[in-house]
C-alpha atoms as a PDB file:
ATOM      1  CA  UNK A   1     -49.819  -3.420 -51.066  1.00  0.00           C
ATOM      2  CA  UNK A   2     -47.374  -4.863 -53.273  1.00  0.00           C
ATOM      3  CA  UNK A   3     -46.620  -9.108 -52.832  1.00  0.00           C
ATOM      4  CA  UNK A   4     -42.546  -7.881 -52.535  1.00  0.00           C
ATOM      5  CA  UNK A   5     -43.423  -5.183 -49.810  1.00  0.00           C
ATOM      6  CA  UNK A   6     -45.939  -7.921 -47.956  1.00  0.00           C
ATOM      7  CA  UNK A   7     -42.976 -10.544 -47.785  1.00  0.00           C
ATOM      8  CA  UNK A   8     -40.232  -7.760 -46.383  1.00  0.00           C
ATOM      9  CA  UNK A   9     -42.785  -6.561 -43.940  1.00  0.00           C
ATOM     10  CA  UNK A  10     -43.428 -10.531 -42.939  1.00  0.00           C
ATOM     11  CA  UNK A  11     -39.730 -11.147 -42.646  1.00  0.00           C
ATOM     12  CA  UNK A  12     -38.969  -7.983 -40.655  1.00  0.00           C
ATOM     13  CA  UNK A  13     -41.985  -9.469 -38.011  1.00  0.00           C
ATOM     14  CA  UNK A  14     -40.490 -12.829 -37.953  1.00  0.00           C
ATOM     15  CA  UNK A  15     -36.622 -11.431 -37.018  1.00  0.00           C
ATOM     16  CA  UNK A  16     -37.947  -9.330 -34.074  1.00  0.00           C
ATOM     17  CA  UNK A  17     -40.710 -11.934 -32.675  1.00  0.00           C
ATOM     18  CA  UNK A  18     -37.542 -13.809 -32.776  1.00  0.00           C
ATOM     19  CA  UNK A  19     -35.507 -11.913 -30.971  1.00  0.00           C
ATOM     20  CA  UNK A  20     -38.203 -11.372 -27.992  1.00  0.00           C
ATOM     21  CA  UNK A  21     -39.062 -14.666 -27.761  1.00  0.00           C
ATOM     22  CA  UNK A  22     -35.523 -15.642 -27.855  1.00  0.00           C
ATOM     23  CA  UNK A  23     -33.639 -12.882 -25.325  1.00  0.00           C
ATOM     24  CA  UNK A  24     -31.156 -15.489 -24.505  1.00  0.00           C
ATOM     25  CA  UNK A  25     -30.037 -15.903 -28.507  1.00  0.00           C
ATOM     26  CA  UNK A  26     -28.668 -12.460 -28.570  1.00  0.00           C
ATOM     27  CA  UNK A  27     -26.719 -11.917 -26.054  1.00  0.00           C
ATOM     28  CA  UNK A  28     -23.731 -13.974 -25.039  1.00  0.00           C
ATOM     29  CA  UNK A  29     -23.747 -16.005 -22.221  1.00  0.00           C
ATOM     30  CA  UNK A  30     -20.226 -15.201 -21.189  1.00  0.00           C
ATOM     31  CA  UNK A  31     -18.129 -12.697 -21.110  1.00  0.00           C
ATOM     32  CA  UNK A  32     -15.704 -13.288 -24.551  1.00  0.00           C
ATOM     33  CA  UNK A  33     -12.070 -12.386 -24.859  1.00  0.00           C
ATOM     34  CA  UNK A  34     -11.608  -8.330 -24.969  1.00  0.00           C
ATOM     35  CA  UNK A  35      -9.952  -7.583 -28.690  1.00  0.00           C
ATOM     36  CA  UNK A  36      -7.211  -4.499 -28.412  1.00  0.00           C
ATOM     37  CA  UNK A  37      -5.754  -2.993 -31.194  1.00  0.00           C
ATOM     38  CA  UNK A  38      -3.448  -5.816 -32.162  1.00  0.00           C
ATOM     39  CA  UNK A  39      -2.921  -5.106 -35.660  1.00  0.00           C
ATOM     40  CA  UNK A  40      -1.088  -1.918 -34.351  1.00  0.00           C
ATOM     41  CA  UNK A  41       1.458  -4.519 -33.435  1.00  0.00           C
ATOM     42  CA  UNK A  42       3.354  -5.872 -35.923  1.00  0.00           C
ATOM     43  CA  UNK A  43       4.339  -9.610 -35.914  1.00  0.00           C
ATOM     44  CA  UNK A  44       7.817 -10.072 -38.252  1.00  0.00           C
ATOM     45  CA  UNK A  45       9.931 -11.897 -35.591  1.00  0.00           C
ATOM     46  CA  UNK A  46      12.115  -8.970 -35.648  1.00  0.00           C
ATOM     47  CA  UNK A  47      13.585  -7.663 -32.674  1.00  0.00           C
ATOM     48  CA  UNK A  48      16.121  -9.472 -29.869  1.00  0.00           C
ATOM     49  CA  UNK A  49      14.033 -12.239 -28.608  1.00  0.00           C
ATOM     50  CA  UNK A  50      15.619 -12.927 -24.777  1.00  0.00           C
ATOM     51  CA  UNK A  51      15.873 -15.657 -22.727  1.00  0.00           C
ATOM     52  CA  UNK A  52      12.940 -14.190 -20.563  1.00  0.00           C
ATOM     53  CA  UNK A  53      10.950 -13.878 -23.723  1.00  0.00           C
ATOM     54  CA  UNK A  54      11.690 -17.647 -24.600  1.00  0.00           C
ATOM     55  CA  UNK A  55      10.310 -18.673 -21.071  1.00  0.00           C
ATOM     56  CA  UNK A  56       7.451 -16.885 -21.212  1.00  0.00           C
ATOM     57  CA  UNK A  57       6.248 -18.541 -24.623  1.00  0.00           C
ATOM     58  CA  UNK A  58       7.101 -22.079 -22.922  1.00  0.00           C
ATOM     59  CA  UNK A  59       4.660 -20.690 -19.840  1.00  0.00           C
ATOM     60  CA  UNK A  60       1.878 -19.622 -22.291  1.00  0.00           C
ATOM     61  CA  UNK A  61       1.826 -23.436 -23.557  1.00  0.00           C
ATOM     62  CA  UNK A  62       2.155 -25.037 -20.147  1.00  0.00           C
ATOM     63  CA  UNK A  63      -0.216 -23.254 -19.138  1.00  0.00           C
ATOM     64  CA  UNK A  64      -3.033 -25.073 -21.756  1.00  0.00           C
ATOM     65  CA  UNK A  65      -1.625 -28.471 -21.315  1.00  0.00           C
ATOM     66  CA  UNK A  66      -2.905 -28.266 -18.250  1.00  0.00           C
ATOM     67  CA  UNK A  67      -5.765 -26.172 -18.409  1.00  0.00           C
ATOM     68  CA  UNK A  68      -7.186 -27.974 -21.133  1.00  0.00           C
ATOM     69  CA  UNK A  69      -7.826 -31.149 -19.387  1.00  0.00           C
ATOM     70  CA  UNK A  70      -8.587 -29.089 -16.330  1.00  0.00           C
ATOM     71  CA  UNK A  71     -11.448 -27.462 -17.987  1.00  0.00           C
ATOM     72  CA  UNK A  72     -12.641 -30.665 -19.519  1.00  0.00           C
ATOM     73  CA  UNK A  73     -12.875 -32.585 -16.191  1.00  0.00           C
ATOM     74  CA  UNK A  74     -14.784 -29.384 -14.981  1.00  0.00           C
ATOM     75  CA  UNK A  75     -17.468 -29.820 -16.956  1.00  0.00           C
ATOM     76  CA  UNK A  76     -17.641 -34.094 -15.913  1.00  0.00           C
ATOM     77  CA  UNK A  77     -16.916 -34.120 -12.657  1.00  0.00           C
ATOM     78  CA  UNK A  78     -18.945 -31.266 -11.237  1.00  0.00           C
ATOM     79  CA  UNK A  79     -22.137 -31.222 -10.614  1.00  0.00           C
ATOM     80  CA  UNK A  80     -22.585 -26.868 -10.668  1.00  0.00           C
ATOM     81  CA  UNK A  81     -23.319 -25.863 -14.269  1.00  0.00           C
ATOM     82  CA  UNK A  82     -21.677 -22.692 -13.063  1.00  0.00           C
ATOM     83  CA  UNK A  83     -18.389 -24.525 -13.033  1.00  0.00           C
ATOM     84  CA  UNK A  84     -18.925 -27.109 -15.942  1.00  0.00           C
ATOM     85  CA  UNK A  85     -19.403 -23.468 -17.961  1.00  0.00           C
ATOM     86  CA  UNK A  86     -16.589 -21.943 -16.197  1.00  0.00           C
ATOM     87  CA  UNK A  87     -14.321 -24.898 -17.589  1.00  0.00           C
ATOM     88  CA  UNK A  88     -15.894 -24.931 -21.504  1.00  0.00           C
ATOM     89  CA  UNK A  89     -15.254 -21.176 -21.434  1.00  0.00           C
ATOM     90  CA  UNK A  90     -11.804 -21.572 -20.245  1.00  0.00           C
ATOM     91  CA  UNK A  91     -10.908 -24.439 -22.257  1.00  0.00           C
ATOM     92  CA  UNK A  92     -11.740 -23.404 -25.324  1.00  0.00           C
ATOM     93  CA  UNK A  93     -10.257 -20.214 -24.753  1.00  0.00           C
ATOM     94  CA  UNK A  94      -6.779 -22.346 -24.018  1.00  0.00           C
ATOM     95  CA  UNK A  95      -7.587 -23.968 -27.628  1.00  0.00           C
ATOM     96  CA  UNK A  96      -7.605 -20.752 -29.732  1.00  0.00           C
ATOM     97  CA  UNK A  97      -4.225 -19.382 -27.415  1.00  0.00           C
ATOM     98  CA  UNK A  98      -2.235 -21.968 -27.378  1.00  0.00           C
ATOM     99  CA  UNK A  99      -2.831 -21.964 -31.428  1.00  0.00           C
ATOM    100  CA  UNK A 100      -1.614 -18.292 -31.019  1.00  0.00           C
ATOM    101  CA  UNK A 101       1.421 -19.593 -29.260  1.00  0.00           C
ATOM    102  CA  UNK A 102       2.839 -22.434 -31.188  1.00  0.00           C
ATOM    103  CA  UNK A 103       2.929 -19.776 -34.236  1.00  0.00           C
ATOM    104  CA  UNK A 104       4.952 -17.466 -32.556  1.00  0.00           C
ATOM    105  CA  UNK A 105       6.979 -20.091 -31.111  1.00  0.00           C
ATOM    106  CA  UNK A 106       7.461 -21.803 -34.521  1.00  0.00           C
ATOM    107  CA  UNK A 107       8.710 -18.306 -36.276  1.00  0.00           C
ATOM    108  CA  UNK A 108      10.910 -17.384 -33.424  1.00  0.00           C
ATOM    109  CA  UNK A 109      12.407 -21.206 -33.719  1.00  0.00           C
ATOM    110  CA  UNK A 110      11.460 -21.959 -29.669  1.00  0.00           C
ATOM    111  CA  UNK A 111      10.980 -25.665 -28.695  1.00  0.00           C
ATOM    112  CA  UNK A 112       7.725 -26.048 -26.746  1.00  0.00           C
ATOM    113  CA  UNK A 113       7.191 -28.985 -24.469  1.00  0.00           C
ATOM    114  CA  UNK A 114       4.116 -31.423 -25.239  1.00  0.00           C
ATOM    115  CA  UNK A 115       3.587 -32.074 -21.649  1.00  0.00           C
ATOM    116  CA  UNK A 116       2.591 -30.467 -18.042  1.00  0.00           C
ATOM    117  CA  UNK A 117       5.392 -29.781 -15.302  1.00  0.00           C
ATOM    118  CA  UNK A 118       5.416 -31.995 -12.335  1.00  0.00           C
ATOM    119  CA  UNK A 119       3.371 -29.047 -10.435  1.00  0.00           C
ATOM    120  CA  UNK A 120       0.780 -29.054 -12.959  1.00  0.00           C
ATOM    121  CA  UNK A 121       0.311 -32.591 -13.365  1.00  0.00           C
ATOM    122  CA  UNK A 122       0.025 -33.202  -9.405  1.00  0.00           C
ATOM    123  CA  UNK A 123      -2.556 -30.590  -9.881  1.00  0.00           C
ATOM    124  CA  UNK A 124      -4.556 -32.332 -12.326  1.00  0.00           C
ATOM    125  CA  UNK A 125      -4.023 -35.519 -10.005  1.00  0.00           C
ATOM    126  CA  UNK A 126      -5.391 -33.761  -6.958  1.00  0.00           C
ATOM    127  CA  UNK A 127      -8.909 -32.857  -9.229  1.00  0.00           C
ATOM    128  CA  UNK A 128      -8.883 -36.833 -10.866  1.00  0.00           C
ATOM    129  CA  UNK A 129      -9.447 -37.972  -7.546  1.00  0.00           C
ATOM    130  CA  UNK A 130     -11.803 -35.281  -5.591  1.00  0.00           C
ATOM    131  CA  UNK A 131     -15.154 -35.538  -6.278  1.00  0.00           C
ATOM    132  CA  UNK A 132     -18.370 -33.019  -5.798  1.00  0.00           C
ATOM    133  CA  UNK A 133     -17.729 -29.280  -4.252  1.00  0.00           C
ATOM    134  CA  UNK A 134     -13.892 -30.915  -3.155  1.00  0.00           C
ATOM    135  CA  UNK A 135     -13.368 -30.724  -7.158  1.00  0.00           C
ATOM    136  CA  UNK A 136     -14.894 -27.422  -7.477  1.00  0.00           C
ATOM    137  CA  UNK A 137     -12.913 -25.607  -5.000  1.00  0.00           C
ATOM    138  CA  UNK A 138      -9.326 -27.347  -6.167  1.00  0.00           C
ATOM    139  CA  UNK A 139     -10.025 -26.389  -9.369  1.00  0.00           C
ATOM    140  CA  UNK A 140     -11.093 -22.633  -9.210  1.00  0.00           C
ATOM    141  CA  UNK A 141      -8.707 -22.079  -6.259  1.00  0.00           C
ATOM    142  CA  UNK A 142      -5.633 -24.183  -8.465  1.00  0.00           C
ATOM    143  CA  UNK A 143      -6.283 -22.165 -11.836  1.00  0.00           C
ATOM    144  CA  UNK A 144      -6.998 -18.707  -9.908  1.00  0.00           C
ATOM    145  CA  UNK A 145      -3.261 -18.955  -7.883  1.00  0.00           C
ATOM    146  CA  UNK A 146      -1.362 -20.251 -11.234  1.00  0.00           C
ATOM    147  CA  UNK A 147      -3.514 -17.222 -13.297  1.00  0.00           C
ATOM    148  CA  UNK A 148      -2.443 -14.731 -10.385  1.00  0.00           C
ATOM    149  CA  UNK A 149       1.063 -15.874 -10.753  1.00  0.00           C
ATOM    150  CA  UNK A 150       1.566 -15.573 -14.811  1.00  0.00           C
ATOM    151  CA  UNK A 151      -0.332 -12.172 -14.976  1.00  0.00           C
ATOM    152  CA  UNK A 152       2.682 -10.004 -13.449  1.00  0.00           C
ATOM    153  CA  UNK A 153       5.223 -11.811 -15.804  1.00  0.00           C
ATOM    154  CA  UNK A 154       2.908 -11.261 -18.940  1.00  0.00           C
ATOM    155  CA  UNK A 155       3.192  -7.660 -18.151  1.00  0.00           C
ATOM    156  CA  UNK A 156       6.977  -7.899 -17.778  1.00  0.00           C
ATOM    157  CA  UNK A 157       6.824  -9.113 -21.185  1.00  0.00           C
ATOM    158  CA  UNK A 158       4.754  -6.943 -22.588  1.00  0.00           C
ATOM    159  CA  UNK A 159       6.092  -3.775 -21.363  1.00  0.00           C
ATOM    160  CA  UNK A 160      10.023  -5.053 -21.835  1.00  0.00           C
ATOM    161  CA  UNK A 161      10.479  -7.183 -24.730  1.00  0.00           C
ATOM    162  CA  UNK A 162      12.462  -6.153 -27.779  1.00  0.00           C
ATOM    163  CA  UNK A 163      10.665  -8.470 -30.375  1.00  0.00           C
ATOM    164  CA  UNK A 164       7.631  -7.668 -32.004  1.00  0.00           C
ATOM    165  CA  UNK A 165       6.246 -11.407 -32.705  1.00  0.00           C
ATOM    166  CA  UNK A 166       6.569 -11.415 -28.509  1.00  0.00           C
ATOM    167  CA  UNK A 167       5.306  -8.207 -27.535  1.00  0.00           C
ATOM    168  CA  UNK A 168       1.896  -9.106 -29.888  1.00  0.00           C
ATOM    169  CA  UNK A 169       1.521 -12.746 -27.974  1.00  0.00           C
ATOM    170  CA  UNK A 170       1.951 -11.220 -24.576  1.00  0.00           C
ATOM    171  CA  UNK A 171      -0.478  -8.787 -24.997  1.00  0.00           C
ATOM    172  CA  UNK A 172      -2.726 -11.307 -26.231  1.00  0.00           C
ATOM    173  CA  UNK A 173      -2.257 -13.596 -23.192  1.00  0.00           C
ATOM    174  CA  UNK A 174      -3.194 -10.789 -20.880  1.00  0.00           C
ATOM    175  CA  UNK A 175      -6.622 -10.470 -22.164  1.00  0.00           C
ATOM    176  CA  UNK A 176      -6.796 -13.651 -21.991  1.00  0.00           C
ATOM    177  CA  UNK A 177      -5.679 -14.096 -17.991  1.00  0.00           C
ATOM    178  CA  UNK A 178      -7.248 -11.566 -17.299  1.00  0.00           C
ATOM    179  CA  UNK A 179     -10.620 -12.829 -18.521  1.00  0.00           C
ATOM    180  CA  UNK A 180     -10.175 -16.432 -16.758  1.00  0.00           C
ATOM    181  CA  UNK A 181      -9.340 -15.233 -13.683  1.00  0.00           C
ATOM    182  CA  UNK A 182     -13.110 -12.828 -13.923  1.00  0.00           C
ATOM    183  CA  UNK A 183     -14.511 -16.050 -14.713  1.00  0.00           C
ATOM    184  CA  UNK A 184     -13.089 -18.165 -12.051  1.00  0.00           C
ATOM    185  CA  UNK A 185     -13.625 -15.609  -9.411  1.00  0.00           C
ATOM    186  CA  UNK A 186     -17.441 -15.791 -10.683  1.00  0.00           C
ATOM    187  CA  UNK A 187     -17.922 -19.033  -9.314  1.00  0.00           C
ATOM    188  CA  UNK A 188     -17.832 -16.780  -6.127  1.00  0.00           C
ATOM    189  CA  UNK A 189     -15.551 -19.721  -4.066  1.00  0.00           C
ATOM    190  CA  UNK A 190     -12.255 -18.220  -4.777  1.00  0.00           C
ATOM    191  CA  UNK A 191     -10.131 -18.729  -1.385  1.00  0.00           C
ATOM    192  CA  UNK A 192      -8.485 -15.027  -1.504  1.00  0.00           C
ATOM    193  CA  UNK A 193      -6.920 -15.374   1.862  1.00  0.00           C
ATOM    194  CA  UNK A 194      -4.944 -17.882   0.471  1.00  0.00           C
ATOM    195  CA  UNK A 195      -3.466 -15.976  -2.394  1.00  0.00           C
ATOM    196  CA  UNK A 196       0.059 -14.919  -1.884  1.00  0.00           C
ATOM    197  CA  UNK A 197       0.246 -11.187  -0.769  1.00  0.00           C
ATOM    198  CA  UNK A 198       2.090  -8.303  -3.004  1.00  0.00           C
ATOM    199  CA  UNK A 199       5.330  -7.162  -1.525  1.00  0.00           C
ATOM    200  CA  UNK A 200       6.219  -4.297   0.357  1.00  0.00           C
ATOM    201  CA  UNK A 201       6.797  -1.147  -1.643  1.00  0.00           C
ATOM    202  CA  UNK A 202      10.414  -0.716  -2.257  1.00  0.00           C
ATOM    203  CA  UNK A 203      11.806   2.101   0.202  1.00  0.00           C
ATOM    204  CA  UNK A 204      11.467   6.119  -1.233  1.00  0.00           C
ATOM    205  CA  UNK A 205      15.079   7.363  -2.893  1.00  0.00           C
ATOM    206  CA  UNK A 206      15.050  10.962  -2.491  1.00  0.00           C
ATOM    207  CA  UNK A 207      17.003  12.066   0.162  1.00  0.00           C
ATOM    208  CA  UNK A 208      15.590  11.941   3.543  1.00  0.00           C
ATOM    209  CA  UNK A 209      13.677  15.199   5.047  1.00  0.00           C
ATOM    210  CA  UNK A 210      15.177  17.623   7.548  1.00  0.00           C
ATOM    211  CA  UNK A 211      14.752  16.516  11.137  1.00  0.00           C
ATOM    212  CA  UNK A 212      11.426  18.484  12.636  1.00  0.00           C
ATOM    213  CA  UNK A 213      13.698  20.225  15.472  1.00  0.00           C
ATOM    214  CA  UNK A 214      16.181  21.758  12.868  1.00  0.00           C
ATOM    215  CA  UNK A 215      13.216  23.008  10.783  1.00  0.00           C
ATOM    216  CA  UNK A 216      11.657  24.902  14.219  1.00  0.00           C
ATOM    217  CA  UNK A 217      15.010  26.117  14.713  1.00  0.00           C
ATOM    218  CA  UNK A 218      15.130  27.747  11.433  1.00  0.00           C
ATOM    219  CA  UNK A 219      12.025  29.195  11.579  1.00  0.00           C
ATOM    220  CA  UNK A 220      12.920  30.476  15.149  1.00  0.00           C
ATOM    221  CA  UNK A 221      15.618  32.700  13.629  1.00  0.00           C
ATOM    222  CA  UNK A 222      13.360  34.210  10.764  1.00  0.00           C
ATOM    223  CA  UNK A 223      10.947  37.416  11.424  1.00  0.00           C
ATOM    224  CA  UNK A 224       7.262  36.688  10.854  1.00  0.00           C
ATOM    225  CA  UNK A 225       7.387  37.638   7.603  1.00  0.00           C
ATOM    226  CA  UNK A 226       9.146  34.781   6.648  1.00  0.00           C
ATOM    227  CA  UNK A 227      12.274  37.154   5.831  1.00  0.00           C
ATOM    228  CA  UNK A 228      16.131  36.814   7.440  1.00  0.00           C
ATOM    229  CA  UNK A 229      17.422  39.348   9.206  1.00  0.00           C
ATOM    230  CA  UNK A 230      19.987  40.003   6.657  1.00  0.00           C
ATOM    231  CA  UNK A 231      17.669  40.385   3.647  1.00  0.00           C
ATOM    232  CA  UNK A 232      15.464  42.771   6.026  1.00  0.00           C
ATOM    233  CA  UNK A 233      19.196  45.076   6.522  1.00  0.00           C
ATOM    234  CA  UNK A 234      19.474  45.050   2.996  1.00  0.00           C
ATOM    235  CA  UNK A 235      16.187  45.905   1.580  1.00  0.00           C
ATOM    236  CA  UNK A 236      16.180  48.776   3.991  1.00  0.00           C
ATOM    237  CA  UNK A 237      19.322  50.201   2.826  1.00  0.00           C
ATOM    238  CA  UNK A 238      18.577  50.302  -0.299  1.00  0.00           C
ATOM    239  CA  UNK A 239      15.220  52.058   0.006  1.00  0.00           C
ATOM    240  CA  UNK A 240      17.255  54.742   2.021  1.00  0.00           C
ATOM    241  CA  UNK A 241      19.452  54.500  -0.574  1.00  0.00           C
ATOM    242  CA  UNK A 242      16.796  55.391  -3.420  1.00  0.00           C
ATOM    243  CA  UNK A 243      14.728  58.237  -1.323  1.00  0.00           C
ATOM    244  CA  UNK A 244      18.291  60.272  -0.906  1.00  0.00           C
ATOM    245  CA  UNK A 245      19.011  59.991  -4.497  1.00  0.00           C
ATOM    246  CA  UNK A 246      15.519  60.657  -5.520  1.00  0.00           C
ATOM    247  CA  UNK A 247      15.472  63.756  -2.940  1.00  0.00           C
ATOM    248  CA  UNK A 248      19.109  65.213  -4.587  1.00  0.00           C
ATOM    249  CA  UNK A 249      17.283  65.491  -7.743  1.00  0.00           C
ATOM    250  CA  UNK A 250      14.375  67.147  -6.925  1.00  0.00           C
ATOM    251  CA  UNK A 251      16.319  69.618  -4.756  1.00  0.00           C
ATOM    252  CA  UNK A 252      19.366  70.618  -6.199  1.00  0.00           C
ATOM    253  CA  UNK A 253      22.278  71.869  -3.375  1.00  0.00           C
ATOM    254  CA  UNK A 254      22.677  75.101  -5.158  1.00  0.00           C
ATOM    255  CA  UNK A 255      20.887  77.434  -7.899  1.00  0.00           C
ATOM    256  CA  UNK A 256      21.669  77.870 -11.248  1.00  0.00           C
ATOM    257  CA  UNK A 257      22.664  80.675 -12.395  1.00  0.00           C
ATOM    258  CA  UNK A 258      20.944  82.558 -15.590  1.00  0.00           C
ATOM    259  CA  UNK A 259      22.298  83.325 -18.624  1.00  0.00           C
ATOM    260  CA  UNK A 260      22.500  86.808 -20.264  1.00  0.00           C
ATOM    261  CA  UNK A 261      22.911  87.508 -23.792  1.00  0.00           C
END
């Protein structure tokens, strides 16, 4: 056996004892960020950019000035590594988004705030000074309500804006919410009966349905076979109709007479 052959057969061995010995190294340990087809999208700034479109880009960056932080006391305040990961994941996640967001807000020439709402910053108040499972639950029940809130208006966005450089960001933000709120739900102490509820359904258009007595009425007045009585008249006539014609031809009134040359 050839010394070149001996070292690719030694290096092929070493890879896969790796990879047994290792399980762990090759698969992630969290779920990552789902990638859709965003270079179908273009991102030129062209299109009408409304005023819904500018508040949602100032949402998508309050939303990591808050979360940030969040995520970083997560992982030194708790004492459940299920929730310190839970706040790295999300976190970092809010790094590499909010980078996504202060480019589109930059071409589209939107002003972004550098700090937290009053809201969010009472909520980062109310995790500085819980401690132990108090921390974990205000923090996985805060982040899951404000994710449950921004997910319908991403999909507003997504589905109604007329700029491009909008339409790309909003569709990345819903992979992202939608990712963090698998995650936080993970931690398996999200409070759902707590969440607010989905309206009613907005009441049907079409025009109401006949009442059930003026349907048995009608039917009352139709034969069994479903037909009026004036269709029945009609159809009958005109089969009389056809046999006496039909009968006129085949038995002429009188003979013809022949012919002689």
């Amino acid at each position: 056996m050839a010394a070149t052959e001996r070292r690719w057969i030694g290096l092929v061995v070493g890879v896969m004892a790796m990879v047994l010995l290792q399980p762990q190294a090759a698969q992630a340990t969290e779920p990552g960020v789902p990638d859709p087809p965003n270079q179908l999208i273009t991102d030129t700034g062209e299109g009408a950019v409304s005023a819904a479109d500018r508040d949602f880009v100032v949402k998508v960056r309050l939303a990591g000035l808050w979360e940030i932080p969040a995520g970083q006391m997560a992982q030194e305040k708790s004492k459940d590594p299920r929730i310190q990961q839970i706040g790295k994941d999300i976190a970092a996640q809010h790094v590499v988004l909010d980078k996504l967001d202060r480019a589109a807000a930059k071409k589209l020439g939107i002003t972004l705030p550098n700090a937290p709402n009053a809201d969010q910053q009472g909520w980062l108040g109310e995790m500085r000074d819980a401690e132990g499972t108090d921390f974990d639950q205000i923090y996985i029940d805060r982040l899951r309500a404000a994710h449950g809130k921004i997910f319908p208006a991403i999909a507003t966005i997504r589905a109604s804006t007329r700029n491009d450089t909008v339409r790309k960001l909003a569709q990345r933000a819903n992979q992202f919410v939608m990712t963090h709120m698998t995650l936080l739900e993970s931690s398996n102490i999200v409070d759902f009966a707590a969440l607010p509820t989905a309206p009613p359904p907005a009441a049907a258009t079409t025009a109401a349905a006949p009442p059930a007595a003026a349907l048995a009425s009608a039917d009352s007045n139709q034969p069994a076979g479903g037909l009026s009585s004036p269709v029945v008249i009609v159809v009958v006539l005109a089969s009389f109709g056809a046999a006496i014609l039909i009968t006129r031809k085949m038995w002429p009134g009188q003979p013809r007479r022949r012919r002689y040359y």
